[in-house]
C-alpha atoms as a PDB file:
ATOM      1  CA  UNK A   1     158.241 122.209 142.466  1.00  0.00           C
ATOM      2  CA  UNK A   2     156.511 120.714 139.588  1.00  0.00           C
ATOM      3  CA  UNK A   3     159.704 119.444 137.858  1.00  0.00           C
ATOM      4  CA  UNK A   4     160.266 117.993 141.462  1.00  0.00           C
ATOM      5  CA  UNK A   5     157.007 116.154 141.440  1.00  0.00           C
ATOM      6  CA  UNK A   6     157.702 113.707 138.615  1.00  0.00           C
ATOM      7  CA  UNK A   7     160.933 112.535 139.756  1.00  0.00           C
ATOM      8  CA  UNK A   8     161.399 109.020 141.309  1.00  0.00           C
ATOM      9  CA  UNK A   9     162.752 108.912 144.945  1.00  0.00           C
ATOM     10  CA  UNK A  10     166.383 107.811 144.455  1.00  0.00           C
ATOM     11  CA  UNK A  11     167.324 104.357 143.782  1.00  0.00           C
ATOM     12  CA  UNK A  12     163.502 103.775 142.258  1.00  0.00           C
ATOM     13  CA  UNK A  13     163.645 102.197 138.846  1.00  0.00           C
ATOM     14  CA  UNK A  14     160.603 102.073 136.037  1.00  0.00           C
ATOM     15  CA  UNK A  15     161.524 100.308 132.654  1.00  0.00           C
ATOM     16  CA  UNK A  16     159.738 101.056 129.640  1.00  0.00           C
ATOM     17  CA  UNK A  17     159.380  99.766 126.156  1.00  0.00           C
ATOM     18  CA  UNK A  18     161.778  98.041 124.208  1.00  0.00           C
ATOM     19  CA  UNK A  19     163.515  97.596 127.965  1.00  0.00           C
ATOM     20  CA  UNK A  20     160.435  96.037 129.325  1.00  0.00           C
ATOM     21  CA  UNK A  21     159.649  93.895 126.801  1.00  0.00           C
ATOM     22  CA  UNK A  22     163.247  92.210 127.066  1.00  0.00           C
ATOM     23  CA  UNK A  23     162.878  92.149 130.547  1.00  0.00           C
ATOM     24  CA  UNK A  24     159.914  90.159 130.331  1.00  0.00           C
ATOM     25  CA  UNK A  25     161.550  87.748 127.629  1.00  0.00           C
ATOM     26  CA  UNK A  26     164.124  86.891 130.030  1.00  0.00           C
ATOM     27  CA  UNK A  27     161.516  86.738 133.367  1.00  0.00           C
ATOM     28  CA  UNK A  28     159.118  83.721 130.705  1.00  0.00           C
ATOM     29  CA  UNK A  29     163.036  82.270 129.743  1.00  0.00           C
ATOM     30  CA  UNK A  30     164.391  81.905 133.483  1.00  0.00           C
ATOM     31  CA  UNK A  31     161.212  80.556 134.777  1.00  0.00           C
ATOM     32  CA  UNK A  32     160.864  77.894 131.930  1.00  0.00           C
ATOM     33  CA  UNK A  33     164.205  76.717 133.070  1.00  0.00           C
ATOM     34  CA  UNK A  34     163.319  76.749 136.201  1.00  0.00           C
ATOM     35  CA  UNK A  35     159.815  75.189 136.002  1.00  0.00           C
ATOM     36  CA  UNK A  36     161.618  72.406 133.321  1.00  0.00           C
ATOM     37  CA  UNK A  37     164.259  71.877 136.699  1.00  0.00           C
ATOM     38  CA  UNK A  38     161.323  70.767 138.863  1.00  0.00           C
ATOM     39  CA  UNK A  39     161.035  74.200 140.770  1.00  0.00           C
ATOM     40  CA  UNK A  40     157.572  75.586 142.343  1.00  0.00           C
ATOM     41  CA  UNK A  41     156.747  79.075 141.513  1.00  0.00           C
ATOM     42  CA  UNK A  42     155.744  81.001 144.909  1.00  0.00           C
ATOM     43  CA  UNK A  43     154.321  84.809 144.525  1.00  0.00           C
ATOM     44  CA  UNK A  44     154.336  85.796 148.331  1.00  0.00           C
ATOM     45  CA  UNK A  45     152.957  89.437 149.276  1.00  0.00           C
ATOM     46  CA  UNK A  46     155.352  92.504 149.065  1.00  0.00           C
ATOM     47  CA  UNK A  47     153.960  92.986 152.598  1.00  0.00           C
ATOM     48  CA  UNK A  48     154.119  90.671 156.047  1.00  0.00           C
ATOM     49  CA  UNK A  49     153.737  91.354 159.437  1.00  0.00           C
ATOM     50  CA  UNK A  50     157.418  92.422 160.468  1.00  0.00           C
ATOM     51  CA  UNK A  51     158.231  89.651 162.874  1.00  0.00           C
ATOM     52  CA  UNK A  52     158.021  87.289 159.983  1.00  0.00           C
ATOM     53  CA  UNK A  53     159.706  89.340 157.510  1.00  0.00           C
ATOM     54  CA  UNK A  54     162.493  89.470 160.061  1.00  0.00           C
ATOM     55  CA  UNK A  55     162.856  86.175 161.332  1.00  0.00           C
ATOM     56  CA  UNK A  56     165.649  83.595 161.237  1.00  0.00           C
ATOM     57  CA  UNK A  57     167.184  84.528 157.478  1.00  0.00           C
ATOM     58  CA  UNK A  58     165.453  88.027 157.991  1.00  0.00           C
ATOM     59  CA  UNK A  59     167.690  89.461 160.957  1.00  0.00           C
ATOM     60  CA  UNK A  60     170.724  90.845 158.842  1.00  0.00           C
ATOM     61  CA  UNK A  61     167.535  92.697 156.080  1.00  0.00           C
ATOM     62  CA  UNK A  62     166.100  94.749 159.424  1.00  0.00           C
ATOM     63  CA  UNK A  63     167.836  98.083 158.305  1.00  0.00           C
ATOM     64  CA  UNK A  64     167.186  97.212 154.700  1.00  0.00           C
ATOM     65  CA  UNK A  65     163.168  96.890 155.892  1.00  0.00           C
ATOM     66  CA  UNK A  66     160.664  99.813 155.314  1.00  0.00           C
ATOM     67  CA  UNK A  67     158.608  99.458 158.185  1.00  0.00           C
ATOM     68  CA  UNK A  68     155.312 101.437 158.923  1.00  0.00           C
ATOM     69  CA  UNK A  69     151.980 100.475 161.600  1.00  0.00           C
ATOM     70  CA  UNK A  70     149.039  98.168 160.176  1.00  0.00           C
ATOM     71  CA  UNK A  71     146.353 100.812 160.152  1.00  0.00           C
ATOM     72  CA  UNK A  72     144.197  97.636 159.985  1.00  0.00           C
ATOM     73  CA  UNK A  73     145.125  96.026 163.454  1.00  0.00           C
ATOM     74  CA  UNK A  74     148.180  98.247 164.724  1.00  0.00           C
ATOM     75  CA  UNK A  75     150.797  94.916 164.069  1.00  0.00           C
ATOM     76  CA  UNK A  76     153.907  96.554 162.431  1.00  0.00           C
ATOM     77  CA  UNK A  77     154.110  95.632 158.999  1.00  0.00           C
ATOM     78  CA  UNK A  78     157.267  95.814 156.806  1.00  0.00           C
ATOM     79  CA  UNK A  79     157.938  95.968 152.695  1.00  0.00           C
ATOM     80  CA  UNK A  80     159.880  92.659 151.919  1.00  0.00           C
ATOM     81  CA  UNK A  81     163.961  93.803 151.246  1.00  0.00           C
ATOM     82  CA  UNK A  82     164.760  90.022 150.246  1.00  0.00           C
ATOM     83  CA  UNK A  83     161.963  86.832 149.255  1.00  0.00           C
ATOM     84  CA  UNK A  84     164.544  84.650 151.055  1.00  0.00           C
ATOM     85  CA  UNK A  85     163.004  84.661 153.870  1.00  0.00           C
ATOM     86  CA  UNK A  86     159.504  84.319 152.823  1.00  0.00           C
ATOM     87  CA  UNK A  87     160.782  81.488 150.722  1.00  0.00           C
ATOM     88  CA  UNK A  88     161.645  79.951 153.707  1.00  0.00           C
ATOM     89  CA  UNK A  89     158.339  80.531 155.385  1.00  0.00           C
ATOM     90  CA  UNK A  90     156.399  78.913 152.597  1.00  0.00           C
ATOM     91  CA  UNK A  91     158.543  75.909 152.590  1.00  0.00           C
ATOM     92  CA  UNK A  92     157.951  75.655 156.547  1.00  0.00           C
ATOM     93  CA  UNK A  93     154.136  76.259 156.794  1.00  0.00           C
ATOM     94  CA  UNK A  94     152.840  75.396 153.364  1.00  0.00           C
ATOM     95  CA  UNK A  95     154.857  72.527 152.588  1.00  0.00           C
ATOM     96  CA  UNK A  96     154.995  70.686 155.860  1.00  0.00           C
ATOM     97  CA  UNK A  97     154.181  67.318 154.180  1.00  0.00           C
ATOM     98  CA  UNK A  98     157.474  67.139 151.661  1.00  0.00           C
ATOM     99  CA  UNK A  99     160.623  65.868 152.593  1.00  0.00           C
ATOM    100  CA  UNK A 100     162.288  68.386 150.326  1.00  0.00           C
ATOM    101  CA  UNK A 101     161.056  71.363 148.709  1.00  0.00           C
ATOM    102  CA  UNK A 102     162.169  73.204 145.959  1.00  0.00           C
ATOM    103  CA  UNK A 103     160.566  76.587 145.395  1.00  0.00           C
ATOM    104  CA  UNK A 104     161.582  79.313 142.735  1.00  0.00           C
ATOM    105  CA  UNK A 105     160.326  83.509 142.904  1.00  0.00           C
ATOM    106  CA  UNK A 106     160.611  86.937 141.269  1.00  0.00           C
ATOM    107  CA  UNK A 107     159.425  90.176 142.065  1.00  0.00           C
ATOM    108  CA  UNK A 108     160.438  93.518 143.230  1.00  0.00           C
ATOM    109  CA  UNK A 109     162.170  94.080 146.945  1.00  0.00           C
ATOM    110  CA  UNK A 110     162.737  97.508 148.079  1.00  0.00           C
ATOM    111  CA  UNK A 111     165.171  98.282 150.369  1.00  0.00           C
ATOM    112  CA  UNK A 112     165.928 101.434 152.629  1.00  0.00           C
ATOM    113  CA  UNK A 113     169.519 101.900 151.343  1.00  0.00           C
ATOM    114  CA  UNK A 114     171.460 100.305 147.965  1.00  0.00           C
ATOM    115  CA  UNK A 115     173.647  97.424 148.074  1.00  0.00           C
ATOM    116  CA  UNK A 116     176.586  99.451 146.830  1.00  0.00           C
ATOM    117  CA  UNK A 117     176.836 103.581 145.823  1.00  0.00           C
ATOM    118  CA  UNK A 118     174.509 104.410 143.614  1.00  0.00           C
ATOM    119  CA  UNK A 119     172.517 101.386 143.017  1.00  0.00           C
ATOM    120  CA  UNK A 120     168.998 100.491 143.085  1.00  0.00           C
ATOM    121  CA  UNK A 121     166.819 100.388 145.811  1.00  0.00           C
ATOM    122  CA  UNK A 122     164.117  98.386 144.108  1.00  0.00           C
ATOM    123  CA  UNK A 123     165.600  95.521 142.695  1.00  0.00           C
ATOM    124  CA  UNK A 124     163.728  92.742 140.727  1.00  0.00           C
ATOM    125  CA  UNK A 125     164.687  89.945 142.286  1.00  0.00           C
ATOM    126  CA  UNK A 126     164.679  86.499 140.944  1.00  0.00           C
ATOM    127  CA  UNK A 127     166.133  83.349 142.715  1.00  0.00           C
ATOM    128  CA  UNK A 128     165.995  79.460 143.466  1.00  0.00           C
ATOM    129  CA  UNK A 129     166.326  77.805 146.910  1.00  0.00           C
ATOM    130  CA  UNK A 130     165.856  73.975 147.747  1.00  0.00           C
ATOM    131  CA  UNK A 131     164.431  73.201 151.599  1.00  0.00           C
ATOM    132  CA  UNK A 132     165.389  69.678 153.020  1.00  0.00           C
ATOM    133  CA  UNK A 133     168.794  68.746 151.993  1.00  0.00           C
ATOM    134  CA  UNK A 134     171.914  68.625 153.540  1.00  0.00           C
ATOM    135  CA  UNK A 135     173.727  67.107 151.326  1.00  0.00           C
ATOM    136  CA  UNK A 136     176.369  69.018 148.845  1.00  0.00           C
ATOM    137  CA  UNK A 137     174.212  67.442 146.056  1.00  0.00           C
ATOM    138  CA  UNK A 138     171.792  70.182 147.047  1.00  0.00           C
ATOM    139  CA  UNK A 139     174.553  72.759 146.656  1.00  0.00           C
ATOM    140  CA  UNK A 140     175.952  71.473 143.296  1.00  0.00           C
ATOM    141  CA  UNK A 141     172.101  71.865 141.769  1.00  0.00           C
ATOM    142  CA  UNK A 142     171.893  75.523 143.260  1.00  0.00           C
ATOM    143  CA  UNK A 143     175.102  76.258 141.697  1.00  0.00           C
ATOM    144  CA  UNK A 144     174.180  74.594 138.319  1.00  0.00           C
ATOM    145  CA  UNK A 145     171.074  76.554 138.365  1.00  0.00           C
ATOM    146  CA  UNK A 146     172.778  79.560 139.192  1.00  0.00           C
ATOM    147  CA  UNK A 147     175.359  79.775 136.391  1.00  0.00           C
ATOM    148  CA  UNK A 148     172.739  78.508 134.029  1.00  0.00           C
ATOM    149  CA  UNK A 149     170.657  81.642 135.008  1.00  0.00           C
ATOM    150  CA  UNK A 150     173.667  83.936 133.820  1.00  0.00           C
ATOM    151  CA  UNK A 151     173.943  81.971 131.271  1.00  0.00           C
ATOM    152  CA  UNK A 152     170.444  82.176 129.615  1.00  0.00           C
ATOM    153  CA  UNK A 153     170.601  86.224 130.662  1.00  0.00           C
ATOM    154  CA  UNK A 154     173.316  86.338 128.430  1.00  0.00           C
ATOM    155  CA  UNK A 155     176.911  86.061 130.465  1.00  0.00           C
ATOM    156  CA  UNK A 156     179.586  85.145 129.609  1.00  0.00           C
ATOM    157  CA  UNK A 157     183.027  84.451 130.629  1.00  0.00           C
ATOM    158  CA  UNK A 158     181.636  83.878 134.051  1.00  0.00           C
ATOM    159  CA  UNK A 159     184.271  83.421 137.399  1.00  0.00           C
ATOM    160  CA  UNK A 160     182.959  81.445 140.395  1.00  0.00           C
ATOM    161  CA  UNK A 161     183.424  82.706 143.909  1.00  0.00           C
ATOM    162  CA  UNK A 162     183.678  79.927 146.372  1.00  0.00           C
ATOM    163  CA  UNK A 163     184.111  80.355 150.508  1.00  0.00           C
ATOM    164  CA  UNK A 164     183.003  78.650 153.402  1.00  0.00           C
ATOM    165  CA  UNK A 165     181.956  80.364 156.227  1.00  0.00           C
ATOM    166  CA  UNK A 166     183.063  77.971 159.271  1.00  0.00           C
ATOM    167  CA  UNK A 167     186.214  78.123 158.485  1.00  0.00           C
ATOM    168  CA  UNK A 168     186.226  81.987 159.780  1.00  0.00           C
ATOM    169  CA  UNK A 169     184.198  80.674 162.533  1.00  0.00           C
ATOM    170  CA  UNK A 170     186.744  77.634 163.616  1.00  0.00           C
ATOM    171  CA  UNK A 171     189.658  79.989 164.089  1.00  0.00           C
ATOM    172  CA  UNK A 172     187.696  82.709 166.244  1.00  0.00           C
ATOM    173  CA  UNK A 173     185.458  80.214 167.879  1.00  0.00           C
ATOM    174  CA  UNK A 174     187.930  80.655 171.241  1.00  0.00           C
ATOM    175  CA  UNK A 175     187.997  84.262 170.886  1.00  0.00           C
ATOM    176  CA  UNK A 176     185.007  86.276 172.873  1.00  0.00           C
ATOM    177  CA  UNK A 177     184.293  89.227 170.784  1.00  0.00           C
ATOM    178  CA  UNK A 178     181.036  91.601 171.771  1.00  0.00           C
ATOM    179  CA  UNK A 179     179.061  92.583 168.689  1.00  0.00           C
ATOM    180  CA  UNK A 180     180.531  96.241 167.919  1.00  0.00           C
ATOM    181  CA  UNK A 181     184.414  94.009 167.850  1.00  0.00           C
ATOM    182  CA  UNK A 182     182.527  91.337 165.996  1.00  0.00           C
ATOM    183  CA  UNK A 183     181.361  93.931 163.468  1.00  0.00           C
ATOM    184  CA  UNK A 184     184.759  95.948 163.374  1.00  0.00           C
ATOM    185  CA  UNK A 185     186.724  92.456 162.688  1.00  0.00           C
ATOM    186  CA  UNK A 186     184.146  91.592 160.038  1.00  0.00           C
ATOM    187  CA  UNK A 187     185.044  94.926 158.031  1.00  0.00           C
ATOM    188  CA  UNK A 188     188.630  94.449 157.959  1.00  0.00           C
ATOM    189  CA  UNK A 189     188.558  91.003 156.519  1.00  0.00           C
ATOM    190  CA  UNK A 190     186.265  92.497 153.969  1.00  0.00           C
ATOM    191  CA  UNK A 191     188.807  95.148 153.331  1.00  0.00           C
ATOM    192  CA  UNK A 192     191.740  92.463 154.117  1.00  0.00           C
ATOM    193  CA  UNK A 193     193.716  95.399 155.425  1.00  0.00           C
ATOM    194  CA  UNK A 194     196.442  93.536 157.228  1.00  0.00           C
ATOM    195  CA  UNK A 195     197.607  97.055 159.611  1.00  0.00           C
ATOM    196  CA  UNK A 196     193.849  97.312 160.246  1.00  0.00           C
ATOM    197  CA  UNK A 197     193.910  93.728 161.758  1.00  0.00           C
ATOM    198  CA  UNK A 198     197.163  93.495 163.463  1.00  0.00           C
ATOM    199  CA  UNK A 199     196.402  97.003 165.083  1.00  0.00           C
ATOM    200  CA  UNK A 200     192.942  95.033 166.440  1.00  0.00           C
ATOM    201  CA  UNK A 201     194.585  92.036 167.888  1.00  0.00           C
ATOM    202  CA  UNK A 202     197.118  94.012 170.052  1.00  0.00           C
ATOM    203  CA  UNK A 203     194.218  96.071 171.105  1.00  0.00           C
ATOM    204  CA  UNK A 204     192.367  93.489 172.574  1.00  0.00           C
ATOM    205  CA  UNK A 205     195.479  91.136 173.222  1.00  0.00           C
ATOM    206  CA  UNK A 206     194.512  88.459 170.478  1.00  0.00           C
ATOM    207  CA  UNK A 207     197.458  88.266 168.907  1.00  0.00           C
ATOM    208  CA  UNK A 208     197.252  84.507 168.158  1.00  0.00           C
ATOM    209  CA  UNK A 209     193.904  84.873 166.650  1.00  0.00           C
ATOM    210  CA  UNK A 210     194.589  88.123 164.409  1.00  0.00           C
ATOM    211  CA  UNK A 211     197.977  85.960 162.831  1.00  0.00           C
ATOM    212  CA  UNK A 212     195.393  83.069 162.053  1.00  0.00           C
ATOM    213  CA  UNK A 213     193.405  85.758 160.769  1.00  0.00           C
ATOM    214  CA  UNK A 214     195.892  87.073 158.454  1.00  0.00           C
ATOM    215  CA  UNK A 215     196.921  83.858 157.130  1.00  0.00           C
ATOM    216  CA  UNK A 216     192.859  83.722 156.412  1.00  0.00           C
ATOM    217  CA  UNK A 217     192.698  86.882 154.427  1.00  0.00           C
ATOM    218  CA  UNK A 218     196.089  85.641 152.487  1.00  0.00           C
ATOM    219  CA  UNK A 219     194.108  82.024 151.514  1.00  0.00           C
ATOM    220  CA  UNK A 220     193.073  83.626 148.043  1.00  0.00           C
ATOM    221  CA  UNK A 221     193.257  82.526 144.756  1.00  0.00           C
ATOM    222  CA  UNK A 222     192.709  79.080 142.570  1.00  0.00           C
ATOM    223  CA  UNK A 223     191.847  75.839 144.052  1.00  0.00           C
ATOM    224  CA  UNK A 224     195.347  75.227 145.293  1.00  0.00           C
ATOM    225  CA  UNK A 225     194.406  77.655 148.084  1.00  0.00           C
ATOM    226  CA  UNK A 226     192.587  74.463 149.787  1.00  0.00           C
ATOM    227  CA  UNK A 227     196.135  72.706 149.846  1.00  0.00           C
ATOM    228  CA  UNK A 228     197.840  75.416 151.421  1.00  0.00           C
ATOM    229  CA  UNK A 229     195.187  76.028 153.805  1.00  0.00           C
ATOM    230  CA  UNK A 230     195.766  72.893 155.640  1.00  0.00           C
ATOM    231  CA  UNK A 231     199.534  73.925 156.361  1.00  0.00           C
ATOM    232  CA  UNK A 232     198.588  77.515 157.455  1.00  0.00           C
ATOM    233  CA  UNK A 233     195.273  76.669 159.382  1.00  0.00           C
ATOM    234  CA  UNK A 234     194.913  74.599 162.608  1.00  0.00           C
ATOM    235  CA  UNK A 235     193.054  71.756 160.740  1.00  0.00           C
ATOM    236  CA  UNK A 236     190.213  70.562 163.232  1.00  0.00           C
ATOM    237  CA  UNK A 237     187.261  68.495 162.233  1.00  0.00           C
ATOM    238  CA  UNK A 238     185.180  72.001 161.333  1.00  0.00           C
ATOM    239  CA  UNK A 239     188.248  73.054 159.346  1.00  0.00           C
ATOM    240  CA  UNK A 240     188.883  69.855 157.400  1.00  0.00           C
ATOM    241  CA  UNK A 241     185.483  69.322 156.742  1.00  0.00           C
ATOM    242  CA  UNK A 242     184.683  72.491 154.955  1.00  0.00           C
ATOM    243  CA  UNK A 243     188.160  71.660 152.768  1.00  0.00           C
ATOM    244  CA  UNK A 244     186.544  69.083 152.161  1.00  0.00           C
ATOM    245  CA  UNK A 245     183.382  70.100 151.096  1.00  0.00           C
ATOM    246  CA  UNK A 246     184.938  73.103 148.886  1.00  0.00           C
ATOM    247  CA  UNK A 247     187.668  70.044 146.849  1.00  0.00           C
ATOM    248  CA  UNK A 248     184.700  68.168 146.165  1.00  0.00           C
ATOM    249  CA  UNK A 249     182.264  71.474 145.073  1.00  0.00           C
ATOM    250  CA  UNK A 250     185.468  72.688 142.973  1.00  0.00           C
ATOM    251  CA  UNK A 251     186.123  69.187 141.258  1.00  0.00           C
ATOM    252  CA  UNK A 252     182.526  68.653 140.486  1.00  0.00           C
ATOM    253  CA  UNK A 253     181.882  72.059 138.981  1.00  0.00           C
ATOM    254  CA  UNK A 254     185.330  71.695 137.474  1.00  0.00           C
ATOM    255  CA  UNK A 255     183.861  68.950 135.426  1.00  0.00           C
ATOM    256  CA  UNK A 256     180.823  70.263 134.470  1.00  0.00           C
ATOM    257  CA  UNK A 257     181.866  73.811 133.568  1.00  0.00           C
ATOM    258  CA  UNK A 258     185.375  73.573 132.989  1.00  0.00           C
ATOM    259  CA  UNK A 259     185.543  77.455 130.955  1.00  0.00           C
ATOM    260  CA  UNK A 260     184.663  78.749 134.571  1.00  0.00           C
ATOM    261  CA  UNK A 261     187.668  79.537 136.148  1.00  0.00           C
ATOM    262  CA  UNK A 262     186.863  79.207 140.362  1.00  0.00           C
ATOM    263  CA  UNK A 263     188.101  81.534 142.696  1.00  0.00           C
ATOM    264  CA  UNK A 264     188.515  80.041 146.306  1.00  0.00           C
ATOM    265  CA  UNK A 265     188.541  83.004 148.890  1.00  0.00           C
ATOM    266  CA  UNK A 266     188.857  81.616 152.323  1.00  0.00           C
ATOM    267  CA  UNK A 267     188.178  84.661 154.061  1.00  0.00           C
ATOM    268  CA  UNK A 268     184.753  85.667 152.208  1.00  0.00           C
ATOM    269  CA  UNK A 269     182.032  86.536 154.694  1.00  0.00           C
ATOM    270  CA  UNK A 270     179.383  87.113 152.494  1.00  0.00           C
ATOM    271  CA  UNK A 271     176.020  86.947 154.834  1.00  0.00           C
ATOM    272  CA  UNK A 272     177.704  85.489 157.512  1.00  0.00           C
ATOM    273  CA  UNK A 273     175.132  85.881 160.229  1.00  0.00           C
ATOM    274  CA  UNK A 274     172.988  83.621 158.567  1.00  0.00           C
ATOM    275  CA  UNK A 275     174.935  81.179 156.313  1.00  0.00           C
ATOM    276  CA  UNK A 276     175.787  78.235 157.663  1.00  0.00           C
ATOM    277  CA  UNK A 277     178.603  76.565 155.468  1.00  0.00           C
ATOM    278  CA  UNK A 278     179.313  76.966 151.847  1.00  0.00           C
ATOM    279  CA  UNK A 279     179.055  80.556 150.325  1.00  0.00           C
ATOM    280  CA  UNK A 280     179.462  81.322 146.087  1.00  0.00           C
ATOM    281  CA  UNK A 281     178.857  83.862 144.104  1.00  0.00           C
ATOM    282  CA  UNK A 282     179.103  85.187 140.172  1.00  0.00           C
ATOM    283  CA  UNK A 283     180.845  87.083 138.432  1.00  0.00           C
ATOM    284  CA  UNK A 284     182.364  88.415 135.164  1.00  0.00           C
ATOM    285  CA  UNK A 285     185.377  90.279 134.028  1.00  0.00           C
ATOM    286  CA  UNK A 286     184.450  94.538 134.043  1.00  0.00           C
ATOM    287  CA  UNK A 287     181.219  94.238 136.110  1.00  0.00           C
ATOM    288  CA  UNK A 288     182.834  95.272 139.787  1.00  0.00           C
ATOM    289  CA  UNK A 289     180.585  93.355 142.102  1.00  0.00           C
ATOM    290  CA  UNK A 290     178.761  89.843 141.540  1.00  0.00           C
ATOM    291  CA  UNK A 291     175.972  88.826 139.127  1.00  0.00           C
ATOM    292  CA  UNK A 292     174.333  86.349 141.426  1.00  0.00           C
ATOM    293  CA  UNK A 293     174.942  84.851 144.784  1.00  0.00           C
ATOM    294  CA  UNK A 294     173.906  82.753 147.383  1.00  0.00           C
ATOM    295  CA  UNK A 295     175.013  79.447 149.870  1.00  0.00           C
ATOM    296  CA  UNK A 296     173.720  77.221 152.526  1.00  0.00           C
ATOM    297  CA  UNK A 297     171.848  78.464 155.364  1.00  0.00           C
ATOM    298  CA  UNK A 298     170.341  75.439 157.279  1.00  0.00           C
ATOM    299  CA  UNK A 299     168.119  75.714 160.377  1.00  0.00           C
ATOM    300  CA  UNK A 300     165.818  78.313 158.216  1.00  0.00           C
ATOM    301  CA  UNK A 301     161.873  77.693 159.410  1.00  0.00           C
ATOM    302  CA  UNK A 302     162.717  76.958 163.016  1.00  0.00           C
ATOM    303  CA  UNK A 303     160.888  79.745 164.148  1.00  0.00           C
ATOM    304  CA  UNK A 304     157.741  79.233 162.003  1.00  0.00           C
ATOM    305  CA  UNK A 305     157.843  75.420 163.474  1.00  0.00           C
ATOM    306  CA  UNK A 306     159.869  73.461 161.347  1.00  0.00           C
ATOM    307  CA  UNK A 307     163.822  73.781 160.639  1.00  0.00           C
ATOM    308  CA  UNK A 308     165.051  72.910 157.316  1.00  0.00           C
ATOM    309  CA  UNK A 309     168.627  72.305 155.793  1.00  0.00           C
ATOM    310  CA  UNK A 310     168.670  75.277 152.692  1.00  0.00           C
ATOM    311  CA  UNK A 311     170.292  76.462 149.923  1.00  0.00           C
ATOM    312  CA  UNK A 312     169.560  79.007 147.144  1.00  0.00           C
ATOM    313  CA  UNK A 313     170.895  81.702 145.359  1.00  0.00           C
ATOM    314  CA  UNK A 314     169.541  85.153 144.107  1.00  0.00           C
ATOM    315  CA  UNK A 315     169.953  87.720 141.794  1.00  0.00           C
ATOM    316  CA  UNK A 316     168.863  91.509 140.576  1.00  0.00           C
ATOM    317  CA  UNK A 317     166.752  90.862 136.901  1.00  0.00           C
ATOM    318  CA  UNK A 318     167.749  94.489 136.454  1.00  0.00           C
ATOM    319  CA  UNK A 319     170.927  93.903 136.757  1.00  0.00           C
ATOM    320  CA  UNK A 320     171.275  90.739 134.371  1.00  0.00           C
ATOM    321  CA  UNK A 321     169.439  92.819 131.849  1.00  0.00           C
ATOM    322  CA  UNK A 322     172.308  95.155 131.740  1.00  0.00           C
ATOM    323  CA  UNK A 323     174.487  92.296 131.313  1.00  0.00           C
ATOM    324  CA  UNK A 324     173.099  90.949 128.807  1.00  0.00           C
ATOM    325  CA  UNK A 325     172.808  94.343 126.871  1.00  0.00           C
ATOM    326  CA  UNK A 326     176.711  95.058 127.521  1.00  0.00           C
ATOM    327  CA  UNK A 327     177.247  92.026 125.669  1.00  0.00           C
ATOM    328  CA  UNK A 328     179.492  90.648 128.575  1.00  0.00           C
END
């Protein structure tokens, strides 16, 4: 019992010296940049009423919420799984008088559950995300920002991740799917198990859909993926605009970080109940799952009075640490 009493709950992470000295190096470094970038440093409360915490961005984080009564008034509170939101709060209510806001956190989330087997449930977040424009000029500073993060944590040989989330949206728009079919067709384009999919469509007599579908999961690979996607897609206006929107992010990053090699992945629902067009995310060669990610989610703020275009990206300061120690 007393061995018991000194262990952490699992998934709980303390860092201690020479860690948390080097953590702290890199927290002063990515905030400099930040700061230098024209960014506003928000420190919001590890606590909000739950309504807030779970509004607009916040819907997909309610099973990742620890949620307990307000002793204080009896409101259900809840511990923050993801600043995102609150980000998008602050830019809403505090901010109403700028056009466009650009607001930069860190500090620790904690989360019910762990991302992936065996990872934390208390991850130091740090992130960027810019409030009031729509335009992919907004998208291409996130990104720059992004990959300079990984950069200054010490990455390298970094891959880029780039999807677009109406596309999946365009070819099922006809299709009337009830949230458990919804949820069952999102996990097999995750696992892009063709059987898996082909067994669903005959199910549910969608056969049309589920080939569109497969050609979807198939659109994988460098940026020539965008060519042949307009020969294997039914190219509407939705459809050819986010080509469109993924040539130009792909040329313009191409440019300005040509070592990157870019991934295109057509069928990448990353946070798709709450992104709104293009989707990215980071990674390098050995790590198994991405360094940093994030996309465009506008209408954020709506529901606290004021609906924003957005963009940002996040990532686990833990995480980068061990990057940067691996010496990848």
């Amino acid at each position: 019992m007393g061995t018991k009493r000194w262990m952490l709950p699992d998934g709980m992470e303390e860092v201690l010296p020479p860690v948390s000295w080097q953590l702290e190096e890199l927290r002063r470094r990515l905030l400099d940049h930040y700061r230098g970038s024209g960014y506003e440093l928000i420190l919001p409360p590890l606590v909000e009423h739950l309504d807030a915490l779970l509004t607009g961005t916040g819907h997909d984080l309610e099973r990742q919420t620890f949620k307990f009564a307000d002793p204080q008034g009896g409101r259900m509170l809840g511990l923050r799984a993801d600043m995102t939101p609150q980000a998008a709060r602050i830019a809403a209510r505090r901010y109403a008088d700028r056009q466009v806001v650009r607001l930069c956190y860190l500090g620790t989330v904690l989360r019910t559950a762990p991302d992936h087997p065996g990872g934390p449930r208390s991850p130091r977040q740090v992130g960027c995300e810019l409030f009031g424009e729509p335009d992919l000029s907004a998208d291409l500073e996130v990104l720059r920002l992004m990959l300079r993060t990984l950069e200054l944590a010490g990455a390298r040989e970094l891959h880029l991740d780039l999807g677009h989330v109406d596309i999946y949206r365009a070819v099922i728009a006809s299709v009337a799917l009830d949230i458990e079919d919804e949820n069952a067709l999102f996990e097999i384009l995750q696992r892009k198990s063709h059987p898996d999919l082909a067994d669903f469509g005959r199910a549910r007599g969608l056969d049309s859909a589920a080939q569109m579908l497969a050609s979807l999961m198939d659109l994988n690979g460098d940026v020539s993926v965008l060519q042949r996607a307009r020969q294997a897609l039914v190219v509407d206006a939705t459809v050819d605009a986010a080509l469109r929107t993924l040539e130009r992010t792909a040329q313009h990053l191409s440019r300005e970080f040509p070592s990157v090699p870019i991934h295109v992945d057509l069928a990448e629902l990353r946070g798709l109940r709450y992104h709104t067009g293009l989707v990215f995310a980071a990674f390098v060669p050995g790590f198994g799952r991405e360094l940093a990610r994030g996309g465009r989610y506008d209408g954020v703020g709506r529901e606290f009075g004021r609906a924003l275009p957005a963009t940002g990206f996040s990532a686990d300061m833990n995480e980068l640490l061990r990057l940067g120690e691996s010496g990848q």
